[in-house]
Protein backbone atom coordinates (compact mmCIF):
# COMPACT_ATOMS: atom_id res chain seq x y z
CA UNK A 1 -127.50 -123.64 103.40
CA UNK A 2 -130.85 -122.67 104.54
CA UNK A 3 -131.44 -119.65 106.77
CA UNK A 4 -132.22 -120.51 110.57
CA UNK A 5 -133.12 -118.84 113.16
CA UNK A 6 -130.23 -120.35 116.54
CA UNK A 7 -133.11 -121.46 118.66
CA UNK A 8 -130.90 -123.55 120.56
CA UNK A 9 -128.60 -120.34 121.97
CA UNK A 10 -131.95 -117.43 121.52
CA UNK A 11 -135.50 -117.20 122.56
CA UNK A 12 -137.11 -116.83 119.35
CA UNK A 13 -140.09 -115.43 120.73
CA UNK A 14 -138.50 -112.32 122.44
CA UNK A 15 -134.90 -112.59 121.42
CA UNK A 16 -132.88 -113.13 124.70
CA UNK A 17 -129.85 -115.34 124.75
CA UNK A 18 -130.72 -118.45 126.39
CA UNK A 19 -126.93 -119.94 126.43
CA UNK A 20 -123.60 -119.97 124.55
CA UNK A 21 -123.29 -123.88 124.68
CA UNK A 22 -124.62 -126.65 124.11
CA UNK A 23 -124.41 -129.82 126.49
CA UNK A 24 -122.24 -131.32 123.89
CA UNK A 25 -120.05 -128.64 123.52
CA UNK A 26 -119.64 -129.25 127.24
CA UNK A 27 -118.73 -132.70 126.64
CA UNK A 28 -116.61 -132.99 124.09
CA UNK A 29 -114.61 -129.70 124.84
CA UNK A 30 -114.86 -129.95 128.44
CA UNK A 31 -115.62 -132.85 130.14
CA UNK A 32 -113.29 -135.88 127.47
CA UNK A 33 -110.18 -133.66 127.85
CA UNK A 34 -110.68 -133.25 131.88
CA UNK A 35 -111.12 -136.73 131.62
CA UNK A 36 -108.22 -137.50 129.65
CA UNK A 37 -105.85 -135.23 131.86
CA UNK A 38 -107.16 -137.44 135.35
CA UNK A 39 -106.91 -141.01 133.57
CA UNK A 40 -103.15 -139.48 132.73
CA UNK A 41 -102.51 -138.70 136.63
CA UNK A 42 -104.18 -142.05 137.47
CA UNK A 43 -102.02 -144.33 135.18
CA UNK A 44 -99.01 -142.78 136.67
CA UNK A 45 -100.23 -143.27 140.37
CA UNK A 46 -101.15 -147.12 139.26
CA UNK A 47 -97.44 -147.38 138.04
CA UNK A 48 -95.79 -146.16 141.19
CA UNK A 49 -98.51 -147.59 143.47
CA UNK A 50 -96.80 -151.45 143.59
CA UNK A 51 -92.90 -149.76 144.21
CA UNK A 52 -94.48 -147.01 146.14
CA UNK A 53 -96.16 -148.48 149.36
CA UNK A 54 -99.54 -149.43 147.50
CA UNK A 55 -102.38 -147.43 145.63
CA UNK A 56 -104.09 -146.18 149.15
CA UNK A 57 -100.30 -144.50 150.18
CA UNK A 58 -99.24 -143.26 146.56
CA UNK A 59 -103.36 -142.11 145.96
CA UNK A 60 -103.38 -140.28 148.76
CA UNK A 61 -100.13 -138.92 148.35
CA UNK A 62 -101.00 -137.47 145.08
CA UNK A 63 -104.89 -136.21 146.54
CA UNK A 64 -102.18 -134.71 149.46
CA UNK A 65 -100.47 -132.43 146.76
CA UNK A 66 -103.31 -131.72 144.70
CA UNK A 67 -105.23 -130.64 147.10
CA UNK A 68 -102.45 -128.24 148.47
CA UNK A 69 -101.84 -127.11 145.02
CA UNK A 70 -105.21 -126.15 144.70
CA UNK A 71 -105.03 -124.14 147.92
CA UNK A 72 -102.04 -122.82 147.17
CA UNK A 73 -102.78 -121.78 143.71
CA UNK A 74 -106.02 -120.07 144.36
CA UNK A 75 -104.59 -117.79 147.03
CA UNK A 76 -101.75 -116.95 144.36
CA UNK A 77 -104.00 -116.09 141.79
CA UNK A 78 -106.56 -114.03 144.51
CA UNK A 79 -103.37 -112.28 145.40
CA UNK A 80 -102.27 -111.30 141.70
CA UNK A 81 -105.64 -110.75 140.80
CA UNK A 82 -106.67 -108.39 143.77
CA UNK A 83 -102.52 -106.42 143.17
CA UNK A 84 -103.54 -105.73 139.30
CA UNK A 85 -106.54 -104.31 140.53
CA UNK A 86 -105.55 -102.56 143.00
CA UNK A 87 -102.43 -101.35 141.35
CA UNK A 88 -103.59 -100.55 138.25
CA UNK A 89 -103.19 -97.03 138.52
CA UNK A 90 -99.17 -97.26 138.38
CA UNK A 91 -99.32 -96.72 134.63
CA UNK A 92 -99.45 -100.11 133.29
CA UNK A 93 -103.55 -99.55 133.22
CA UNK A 94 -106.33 -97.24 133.08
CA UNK A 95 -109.17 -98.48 134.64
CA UNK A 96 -112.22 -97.71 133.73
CA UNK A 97 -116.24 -99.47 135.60
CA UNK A 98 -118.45 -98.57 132.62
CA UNK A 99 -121.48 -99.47 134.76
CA UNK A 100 -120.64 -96.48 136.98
CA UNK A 101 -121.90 -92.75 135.07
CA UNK A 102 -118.50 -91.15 136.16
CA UNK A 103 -115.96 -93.79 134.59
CA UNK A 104 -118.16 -94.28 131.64
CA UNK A 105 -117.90 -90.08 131.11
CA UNK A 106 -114.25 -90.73 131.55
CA UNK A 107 -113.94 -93.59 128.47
CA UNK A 108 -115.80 -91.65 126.49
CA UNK A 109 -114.26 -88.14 126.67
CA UNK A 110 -111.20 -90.08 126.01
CA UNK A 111 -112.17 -92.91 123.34
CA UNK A 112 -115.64 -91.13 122.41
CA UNK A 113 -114.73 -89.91 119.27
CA UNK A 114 -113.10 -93.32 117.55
CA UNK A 115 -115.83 -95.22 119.68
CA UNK A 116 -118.78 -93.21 120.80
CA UNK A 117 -120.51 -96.63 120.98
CA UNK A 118 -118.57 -98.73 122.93
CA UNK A 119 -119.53 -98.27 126.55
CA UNK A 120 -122.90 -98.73 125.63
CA UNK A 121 -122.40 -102.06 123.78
CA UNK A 122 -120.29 -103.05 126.07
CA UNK A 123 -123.29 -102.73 129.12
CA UNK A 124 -125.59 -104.18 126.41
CA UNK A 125 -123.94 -107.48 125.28
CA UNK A 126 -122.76 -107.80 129.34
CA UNK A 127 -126.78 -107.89 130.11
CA UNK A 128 -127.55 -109.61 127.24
CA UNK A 129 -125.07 -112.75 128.30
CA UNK A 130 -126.45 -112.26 131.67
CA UNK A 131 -123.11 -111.86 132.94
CA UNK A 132 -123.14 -112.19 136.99
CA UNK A 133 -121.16 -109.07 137.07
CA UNK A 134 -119.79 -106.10 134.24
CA UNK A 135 -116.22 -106.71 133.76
CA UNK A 136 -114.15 -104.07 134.79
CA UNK A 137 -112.49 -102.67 131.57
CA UNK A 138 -108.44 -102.12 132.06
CA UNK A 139 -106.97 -100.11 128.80
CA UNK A 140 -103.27 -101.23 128.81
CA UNK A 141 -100.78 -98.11 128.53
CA UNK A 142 -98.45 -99.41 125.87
CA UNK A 143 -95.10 -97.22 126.65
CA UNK A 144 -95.63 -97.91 130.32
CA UNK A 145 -96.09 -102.03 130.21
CA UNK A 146 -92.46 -103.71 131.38
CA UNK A 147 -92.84 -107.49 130.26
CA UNK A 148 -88.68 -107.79 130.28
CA UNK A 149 -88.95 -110.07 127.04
CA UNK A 150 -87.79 -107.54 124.17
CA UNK A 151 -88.11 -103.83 123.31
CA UNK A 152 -90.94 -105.28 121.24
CA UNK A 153 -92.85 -106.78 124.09
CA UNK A 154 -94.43 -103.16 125.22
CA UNK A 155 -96.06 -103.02 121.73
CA UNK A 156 -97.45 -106.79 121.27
CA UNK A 157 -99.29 -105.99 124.61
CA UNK A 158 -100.93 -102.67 123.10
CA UNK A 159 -102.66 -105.18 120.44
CA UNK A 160 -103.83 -107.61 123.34
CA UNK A 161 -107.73 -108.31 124.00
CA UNK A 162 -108.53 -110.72 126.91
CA UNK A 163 -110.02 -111.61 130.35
CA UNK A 164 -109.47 -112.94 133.51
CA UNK A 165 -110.95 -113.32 136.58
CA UNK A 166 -110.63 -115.11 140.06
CA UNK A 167 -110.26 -118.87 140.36
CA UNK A 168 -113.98 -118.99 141.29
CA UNK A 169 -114.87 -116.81 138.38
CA UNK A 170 -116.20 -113.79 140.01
CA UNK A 171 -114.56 -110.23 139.51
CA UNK A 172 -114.20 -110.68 136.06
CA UNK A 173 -111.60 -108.16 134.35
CA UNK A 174 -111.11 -107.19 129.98
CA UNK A 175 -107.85 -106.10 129.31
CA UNK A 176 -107.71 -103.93 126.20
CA UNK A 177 -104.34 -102.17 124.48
CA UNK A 178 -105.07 -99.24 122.91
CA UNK A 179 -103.51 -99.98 119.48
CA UNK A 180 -106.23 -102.53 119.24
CA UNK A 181 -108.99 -99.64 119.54
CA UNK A 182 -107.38 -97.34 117.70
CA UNK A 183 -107.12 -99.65 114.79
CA UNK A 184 -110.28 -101.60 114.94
CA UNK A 185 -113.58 -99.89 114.24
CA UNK A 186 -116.70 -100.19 116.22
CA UNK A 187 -118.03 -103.20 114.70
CA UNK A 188 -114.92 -105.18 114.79
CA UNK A 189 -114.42 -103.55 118.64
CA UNK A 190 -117.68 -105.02 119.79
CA UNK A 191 -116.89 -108.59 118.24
CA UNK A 192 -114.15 -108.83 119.88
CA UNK A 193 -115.68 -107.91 123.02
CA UNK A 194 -118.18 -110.16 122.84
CA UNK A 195 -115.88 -112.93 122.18
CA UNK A 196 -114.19 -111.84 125.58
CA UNK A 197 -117.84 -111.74 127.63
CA UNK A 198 -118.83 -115.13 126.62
CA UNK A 199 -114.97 -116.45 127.83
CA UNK A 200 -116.51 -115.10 130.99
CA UNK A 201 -119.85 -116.32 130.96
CA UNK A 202 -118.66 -119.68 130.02
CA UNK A 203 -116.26 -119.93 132.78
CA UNK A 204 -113.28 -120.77 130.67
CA UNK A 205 -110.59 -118.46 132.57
CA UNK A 206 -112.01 -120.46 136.06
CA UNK A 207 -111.17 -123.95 133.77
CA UNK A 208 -108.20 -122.53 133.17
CA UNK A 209 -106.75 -121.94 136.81
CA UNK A 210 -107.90 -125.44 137.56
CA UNK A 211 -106.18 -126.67 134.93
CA UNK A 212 -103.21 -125.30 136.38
CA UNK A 213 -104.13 -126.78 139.57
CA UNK A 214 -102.81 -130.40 138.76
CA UNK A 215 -99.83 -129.83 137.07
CA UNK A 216 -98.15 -129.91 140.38
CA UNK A 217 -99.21 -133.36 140.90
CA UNK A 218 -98.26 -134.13 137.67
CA UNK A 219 -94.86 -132.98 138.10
CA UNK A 220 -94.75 -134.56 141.42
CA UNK A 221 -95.67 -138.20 139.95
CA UNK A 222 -93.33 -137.36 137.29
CA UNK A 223 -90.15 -137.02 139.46
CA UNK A 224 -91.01 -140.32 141.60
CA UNK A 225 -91.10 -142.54 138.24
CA UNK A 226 -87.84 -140.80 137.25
CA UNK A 227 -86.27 -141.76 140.96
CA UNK A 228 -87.71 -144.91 141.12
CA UNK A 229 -86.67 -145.89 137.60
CA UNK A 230 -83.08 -144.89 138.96
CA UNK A 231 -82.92 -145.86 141.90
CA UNK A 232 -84.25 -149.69 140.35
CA UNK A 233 -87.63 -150.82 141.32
CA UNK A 234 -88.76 -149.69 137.73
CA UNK A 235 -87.15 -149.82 134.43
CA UNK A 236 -85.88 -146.56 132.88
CA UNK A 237 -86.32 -146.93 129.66
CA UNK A 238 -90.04 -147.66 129.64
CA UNK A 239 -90.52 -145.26 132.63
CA UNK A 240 -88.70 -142.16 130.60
CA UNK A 241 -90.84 -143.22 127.79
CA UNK A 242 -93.77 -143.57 129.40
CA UNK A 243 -93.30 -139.99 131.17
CA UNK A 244 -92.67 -137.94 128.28
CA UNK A 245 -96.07 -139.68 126.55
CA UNK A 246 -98.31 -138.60 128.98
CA UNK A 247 -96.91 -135.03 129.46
CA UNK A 248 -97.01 -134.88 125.63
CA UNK A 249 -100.64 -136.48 125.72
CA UNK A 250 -101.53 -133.96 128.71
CA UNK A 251 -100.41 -130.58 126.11
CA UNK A 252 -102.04 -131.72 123.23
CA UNK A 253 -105.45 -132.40 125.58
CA UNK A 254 -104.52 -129.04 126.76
CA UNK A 255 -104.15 -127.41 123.24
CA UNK A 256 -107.25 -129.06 121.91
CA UNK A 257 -109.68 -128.26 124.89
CA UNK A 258 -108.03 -124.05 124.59
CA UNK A 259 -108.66 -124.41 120.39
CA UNK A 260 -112.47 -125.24 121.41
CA UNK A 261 -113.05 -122.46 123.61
CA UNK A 262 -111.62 -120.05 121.04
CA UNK A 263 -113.86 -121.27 118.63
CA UNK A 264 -117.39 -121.58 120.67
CA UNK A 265 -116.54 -117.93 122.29
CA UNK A 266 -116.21 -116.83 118.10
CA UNK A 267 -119.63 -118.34 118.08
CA UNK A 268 -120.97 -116.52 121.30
CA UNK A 269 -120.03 -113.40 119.48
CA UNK A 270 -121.84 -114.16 116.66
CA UNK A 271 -125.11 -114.83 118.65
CA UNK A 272 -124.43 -111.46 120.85
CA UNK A 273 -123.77 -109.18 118.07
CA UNK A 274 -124.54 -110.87 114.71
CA UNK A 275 -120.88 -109.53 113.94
CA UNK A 276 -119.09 -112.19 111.81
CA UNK A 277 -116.85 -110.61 109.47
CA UNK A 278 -116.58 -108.12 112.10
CA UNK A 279 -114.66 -110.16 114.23
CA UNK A 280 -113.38 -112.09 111.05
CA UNK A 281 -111.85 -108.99 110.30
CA UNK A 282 -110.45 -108.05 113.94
CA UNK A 283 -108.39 -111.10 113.98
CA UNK A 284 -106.97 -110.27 110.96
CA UNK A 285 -105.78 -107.37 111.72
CA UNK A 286 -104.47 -108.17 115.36
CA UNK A 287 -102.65 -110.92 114.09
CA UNK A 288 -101.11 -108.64 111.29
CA UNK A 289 -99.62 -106.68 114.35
CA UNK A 290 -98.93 -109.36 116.35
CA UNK A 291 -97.06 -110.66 113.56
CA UNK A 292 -94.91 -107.52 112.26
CA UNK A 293 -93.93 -107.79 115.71
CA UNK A 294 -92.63 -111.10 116.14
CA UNK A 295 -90.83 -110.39 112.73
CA UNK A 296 -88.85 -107.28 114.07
CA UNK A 297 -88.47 -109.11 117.43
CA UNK A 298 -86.67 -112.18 115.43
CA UNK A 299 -84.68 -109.71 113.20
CA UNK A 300 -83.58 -108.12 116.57
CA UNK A 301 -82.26 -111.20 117.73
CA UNK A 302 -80.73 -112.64 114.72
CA UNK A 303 -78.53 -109.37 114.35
CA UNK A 304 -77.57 -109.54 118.10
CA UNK A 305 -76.22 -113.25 117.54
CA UNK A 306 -74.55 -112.45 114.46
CA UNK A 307 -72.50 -109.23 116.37
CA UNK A 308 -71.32 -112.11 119.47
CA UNK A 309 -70.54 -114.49 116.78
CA UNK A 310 -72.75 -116.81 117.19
CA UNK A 311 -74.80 -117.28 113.72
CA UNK A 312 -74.85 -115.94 110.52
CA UNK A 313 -75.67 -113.13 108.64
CA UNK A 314 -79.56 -112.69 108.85
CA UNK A 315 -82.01 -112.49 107.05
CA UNK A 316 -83.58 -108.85 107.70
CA UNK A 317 -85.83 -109.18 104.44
CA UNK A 318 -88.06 -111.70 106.34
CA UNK A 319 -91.41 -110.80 105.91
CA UNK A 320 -93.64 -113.80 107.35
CA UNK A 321 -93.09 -116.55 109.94
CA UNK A 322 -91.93 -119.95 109.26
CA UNK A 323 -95.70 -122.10 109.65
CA UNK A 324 -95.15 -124.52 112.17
CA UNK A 325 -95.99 -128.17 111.72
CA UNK A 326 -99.11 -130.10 111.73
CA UNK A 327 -98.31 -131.71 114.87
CA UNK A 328 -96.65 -128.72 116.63
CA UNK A 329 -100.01 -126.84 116.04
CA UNK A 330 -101.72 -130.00 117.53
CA UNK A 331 -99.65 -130.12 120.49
CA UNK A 332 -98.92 -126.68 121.23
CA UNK A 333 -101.30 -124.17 119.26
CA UNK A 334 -103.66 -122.59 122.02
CA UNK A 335 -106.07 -120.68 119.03
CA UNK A 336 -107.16 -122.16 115.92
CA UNK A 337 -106.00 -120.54 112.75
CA UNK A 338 -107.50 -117.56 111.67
CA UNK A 339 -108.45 -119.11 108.17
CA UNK A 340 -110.63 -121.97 110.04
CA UNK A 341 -112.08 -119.55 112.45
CA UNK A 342 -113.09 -117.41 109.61
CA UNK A 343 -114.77 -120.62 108.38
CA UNK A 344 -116.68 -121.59 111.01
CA UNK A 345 -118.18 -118.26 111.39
CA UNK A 346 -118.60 -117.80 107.45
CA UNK A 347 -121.06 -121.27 108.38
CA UNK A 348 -122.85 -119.97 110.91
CA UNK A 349 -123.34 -116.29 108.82
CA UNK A 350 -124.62 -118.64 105.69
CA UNK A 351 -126.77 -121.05 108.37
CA UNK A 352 -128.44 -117.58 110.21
CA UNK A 353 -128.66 -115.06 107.92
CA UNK A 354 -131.51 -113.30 109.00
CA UNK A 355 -130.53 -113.33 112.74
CA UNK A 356 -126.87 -111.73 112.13
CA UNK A 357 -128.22 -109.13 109.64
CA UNK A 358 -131.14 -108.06 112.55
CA UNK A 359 -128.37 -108.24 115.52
CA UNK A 360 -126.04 -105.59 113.51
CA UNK A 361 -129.12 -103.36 112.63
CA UNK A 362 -130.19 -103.33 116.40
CA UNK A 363 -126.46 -102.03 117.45
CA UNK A 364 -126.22 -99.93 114.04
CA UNK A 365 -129.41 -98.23 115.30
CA UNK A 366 -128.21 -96.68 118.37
CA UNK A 367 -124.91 -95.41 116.74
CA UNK A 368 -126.16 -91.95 115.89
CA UNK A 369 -127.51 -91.13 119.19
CA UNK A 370 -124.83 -92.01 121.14
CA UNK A 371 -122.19 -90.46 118.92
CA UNK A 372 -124.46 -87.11 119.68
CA UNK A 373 -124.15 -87.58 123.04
CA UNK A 374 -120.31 -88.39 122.80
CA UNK A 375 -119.89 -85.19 121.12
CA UNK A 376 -121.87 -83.10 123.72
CA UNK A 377 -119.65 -84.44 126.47
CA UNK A 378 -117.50 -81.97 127.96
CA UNK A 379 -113.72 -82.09 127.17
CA UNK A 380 -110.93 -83.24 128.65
CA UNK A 381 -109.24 -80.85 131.30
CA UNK A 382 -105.57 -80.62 130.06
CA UNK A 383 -103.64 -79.86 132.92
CA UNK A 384 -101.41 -77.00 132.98
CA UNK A 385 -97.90 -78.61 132.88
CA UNK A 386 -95.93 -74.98 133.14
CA UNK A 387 -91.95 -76.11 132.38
CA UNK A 388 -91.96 -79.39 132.99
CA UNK A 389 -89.46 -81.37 131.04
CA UNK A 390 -90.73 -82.94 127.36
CA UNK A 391 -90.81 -86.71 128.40
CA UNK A 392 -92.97 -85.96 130.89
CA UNK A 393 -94.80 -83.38 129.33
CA UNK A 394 -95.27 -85.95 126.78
CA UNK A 395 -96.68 -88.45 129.14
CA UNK A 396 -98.94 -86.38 130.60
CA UNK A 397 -100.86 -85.46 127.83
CA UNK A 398 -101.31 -88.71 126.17
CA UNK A 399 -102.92 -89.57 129.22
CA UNK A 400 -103.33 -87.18 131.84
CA UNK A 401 -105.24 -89.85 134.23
CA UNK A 402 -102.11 -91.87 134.72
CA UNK A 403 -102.12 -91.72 138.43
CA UNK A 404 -98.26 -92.04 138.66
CA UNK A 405 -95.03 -91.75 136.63
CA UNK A 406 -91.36 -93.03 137.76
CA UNK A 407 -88.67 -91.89 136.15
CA UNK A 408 -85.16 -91.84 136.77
CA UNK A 409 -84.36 -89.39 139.42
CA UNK A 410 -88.39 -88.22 140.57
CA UNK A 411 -91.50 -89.66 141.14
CA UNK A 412 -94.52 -87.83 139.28
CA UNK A 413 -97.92 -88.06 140.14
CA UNK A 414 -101.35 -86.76 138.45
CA UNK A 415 -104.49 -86.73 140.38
CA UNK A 416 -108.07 -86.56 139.33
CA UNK A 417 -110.90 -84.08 140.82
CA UNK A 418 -114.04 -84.37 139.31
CA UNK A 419 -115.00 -80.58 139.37
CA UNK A 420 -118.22 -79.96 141.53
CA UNK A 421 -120.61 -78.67 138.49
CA UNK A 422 -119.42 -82.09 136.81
CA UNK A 423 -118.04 -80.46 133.57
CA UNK A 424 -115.35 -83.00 133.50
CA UNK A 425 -112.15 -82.78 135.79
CA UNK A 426 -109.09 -81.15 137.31
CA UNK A 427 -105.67 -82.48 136.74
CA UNK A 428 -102.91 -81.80 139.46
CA UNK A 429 -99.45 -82.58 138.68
CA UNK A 430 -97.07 -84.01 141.79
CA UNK A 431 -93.54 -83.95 141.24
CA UNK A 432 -91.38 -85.58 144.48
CA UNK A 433 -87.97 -86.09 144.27
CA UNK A 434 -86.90 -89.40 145.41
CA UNK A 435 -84.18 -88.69 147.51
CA UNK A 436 -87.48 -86.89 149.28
CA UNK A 437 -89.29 -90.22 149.26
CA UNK A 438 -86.16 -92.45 150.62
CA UNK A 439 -85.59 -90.56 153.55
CA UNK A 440 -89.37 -89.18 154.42
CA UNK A 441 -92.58 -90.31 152.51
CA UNK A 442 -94.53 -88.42 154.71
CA UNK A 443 -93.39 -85.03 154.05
CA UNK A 444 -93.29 -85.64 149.99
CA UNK A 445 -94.97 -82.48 148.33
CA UNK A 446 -98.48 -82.22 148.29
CA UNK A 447 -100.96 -79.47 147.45
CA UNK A 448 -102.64 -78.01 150.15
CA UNK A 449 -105.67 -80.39 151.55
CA UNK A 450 -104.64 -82.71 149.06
CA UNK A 451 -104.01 -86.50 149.92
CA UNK A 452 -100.51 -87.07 150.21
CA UNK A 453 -99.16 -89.69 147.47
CA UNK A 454 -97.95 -92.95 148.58
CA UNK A 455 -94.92 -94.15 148.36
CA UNK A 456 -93.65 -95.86 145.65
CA UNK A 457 -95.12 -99.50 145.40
CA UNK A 458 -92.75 -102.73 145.04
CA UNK A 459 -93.75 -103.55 140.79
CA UNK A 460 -96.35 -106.50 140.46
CA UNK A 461 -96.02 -108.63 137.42
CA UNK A 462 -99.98 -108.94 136.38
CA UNK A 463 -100.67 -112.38 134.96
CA UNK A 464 -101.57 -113.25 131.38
CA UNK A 465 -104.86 -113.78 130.49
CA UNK A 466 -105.63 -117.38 130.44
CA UNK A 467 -107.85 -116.73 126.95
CA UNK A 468 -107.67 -114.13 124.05
């Protein structure tokens, strides 16, 4: 294959990243599955429209709903998207503006010495996509995330990497667990970042929410061919049939249009970092832990059922997943496999040789300097945790900018202050009872001058990200 230099995506003059697309990409990943998903909704309003009053009542009906859904759903998703943000100090984050010197300091006394490169890459591949805005980076804090599905759910989430943002696609957001940058390396890190900043820049997690947007009036349409089929004025066999199609047709469109995304954000990280294998390999490895996982998560479940009586013995030698079908993958599978995506990017490595092997010398260069300047940083303040009981003592210092802590019987709270010469920060520990909070939040201990801590918040579920 010969070696090419992507003019479509890169200036070859000067080297700047023109765009992550193509106009076909748009169209055939885009626009034909959008399309598919309205001619779905239309069919079903031209079905009810003759028992239903006529295609101006049963059209405008259906514009009524969507229209409200897409009201509706946008101030949901403002709402969740402003309370992760501004909650994300409860424990299940640690936020973390890389664009601002002071948070930046922060990431790297804390991640500096694993990655000494990352907050620079990160502001370099977030200008280099000319990104409207730097995603704010939110490290998930694995033994503090409740997702109420297993005891293995807390540890999935440590190996997620996505982003989200608000409907209109401003405020974008990373979220990061930090068994994903403990085990990846640098290279593989800022793949996988890059994959994430062009999920931004090409505005999937805004198609995403809009997607969401009509299956209101899809389930709306749905339940008046289902009443209308029993009530008479349509037949039910044809009308059941007819419904489950198009909701099967509308997951598959859904599937395939989520599959392409994956696979041209792969490619936007290749352009922005020249990092194939590296992400190649990142994948690899996240789905080894997402897998092990699932495995002790089924095992888990299996031995449950067998103590009720309710299945038989099992099998707690399982070592892999059963593959799902062809047609379940079609239907349902959101990513493509990781053996096609390493494909695909094995092409475009063999079609742009030179390019990739230039991108990864430009980051390689910088690697020394800023692992110098990592190492120069001053260290972490540990904060002086006198007796304090293990658990928390054991909190603490894995993280000692974990704003606040609930346990059982007390409510404990660290707080920040940068120290005025800037050699990094002090750490003050809180400890309130809450019998103390219950019956007066105002008088919970404080240290002197100190803002007193609020009391504690009702828990916000944050959303998934629409795209990993």
């Amino acid at each position: 294959m010969a070696d090419k230099f992507p003019k479509a995506f890169v200036n070859e003059k000067n080297g700047e990243v023109k765009k992550l697309e193509t106009l076909w990409d748009k169209v055939s990943g885009d626009w034909i599955p959008e399309a598919g998903h309205y001619a779905m909704i239309a069919a079903k309003v031209a079905v009810l429209a003759p028992v239903a009053g006529g295609l101006a009542i049963t059209g405008g009906a259906a514009a009524a709903v969507y229209l409200g859904s897409r009201w509706g759903m946008n101030k949901l998703f403002n709402f969740v998207h402003d309370k992760v943000l501004l909650e994300n100090k409860k424990g299940d984050f640690s936020e973390y503006d890389l664009s601002k010197p002071a948070d930046k300091m922060a990431f790297e006394q804390r991640f500096g010495e694993k990655h000494p490169q990352f907050a620079d890459d990160y502001l370099k591949m977030a200008e280099a996509a000319k990104l409207p805005q730097v995603p704010k980076l939110l490290v998930i804090e694995e033994f503090f995330k409740k997702q109420g599905k297993s005891k293995y759910g807390t540890i999935v989430s440590d190996y997620m990497a996505g982003v989200t943002t608000r409907p209109s696609g401003k405020d974008p957001v990373v979220m990061l667990g930090k068994g994903a940058l403990a085990d990846l390396d640098d290279k593989e890190m800022r793949a996988v970042m890059a994959h994430e900043f062009t999920h931004a820049k090409l505005g999937h997690p805004k198609d995403s929410a809009q997607w969401l947007t009509r299956l209101p009036v899809n389930s709306v349409l749905n339940m008046a061919l289902i009443g209308f089929a029993v009530l008479g004025p349509l037949p039910v066999l044809p009308i059941l049939g007819f419904v489950l199609a198009t909701n099967l047709v509308g997951k598959a469109l859904k599937s395939v249009k989520s599959r392409h995304h994956e696979e041209l954000c792969d490619r936007g990280a290749a352009i922005l970092t020249g990092g194939t294998k590296d992400l190649t390999t990142a994948l690899d490895k996240i789905k080894a832990q997402m897998v092990k996982y699932k495995i002790l998560e089924r095992k888990d479940a299996a031995r449950k059922a067998f103590l009720r009586g309710d299945a038989k013995t099992p099998d707690l030698k399982e070592e892999k997943l059963p593959e799902p079908s062809k047609f379940n993958r079609f239907v349902n599978a959101t990513h493509p496999t990781n053996e096609r995506r390493a494909k695909l990017l094995d092409e475009f490595e063999k079609k742009h040789t030179t390019y990739c092997e230039k991108k990864r010398s430009d980051f390689a260069a910088g690697f020394n300097e800023a692992a110098a300047r990592v190492k120069a940083l001053p260290p972490l303040v540990k904060p002086d945790l006198g007796n304090m009981e293990a658990d928390i003592k054991a909190m603490v210092e894995e993280d000692h900018t974990l704003t606040q802590i609930f346990r059982e019987n007390d409510l404990v709270q660290t707080k920040r202050l940068p120290q005025p010469n800037g050699d990094g920060e002090k750490v003050i520990i809180i400890v309130t009872p809450k019998t103390a909070i219950k019956k007066a939040p105002e008088a919970a201990a404080n240290p002197k001058d100190e803002t007193p801590p609020a009391p504690p918040p009702a828990a916000v579920k944050p959303p998934a990200p629409p795209v990993i």
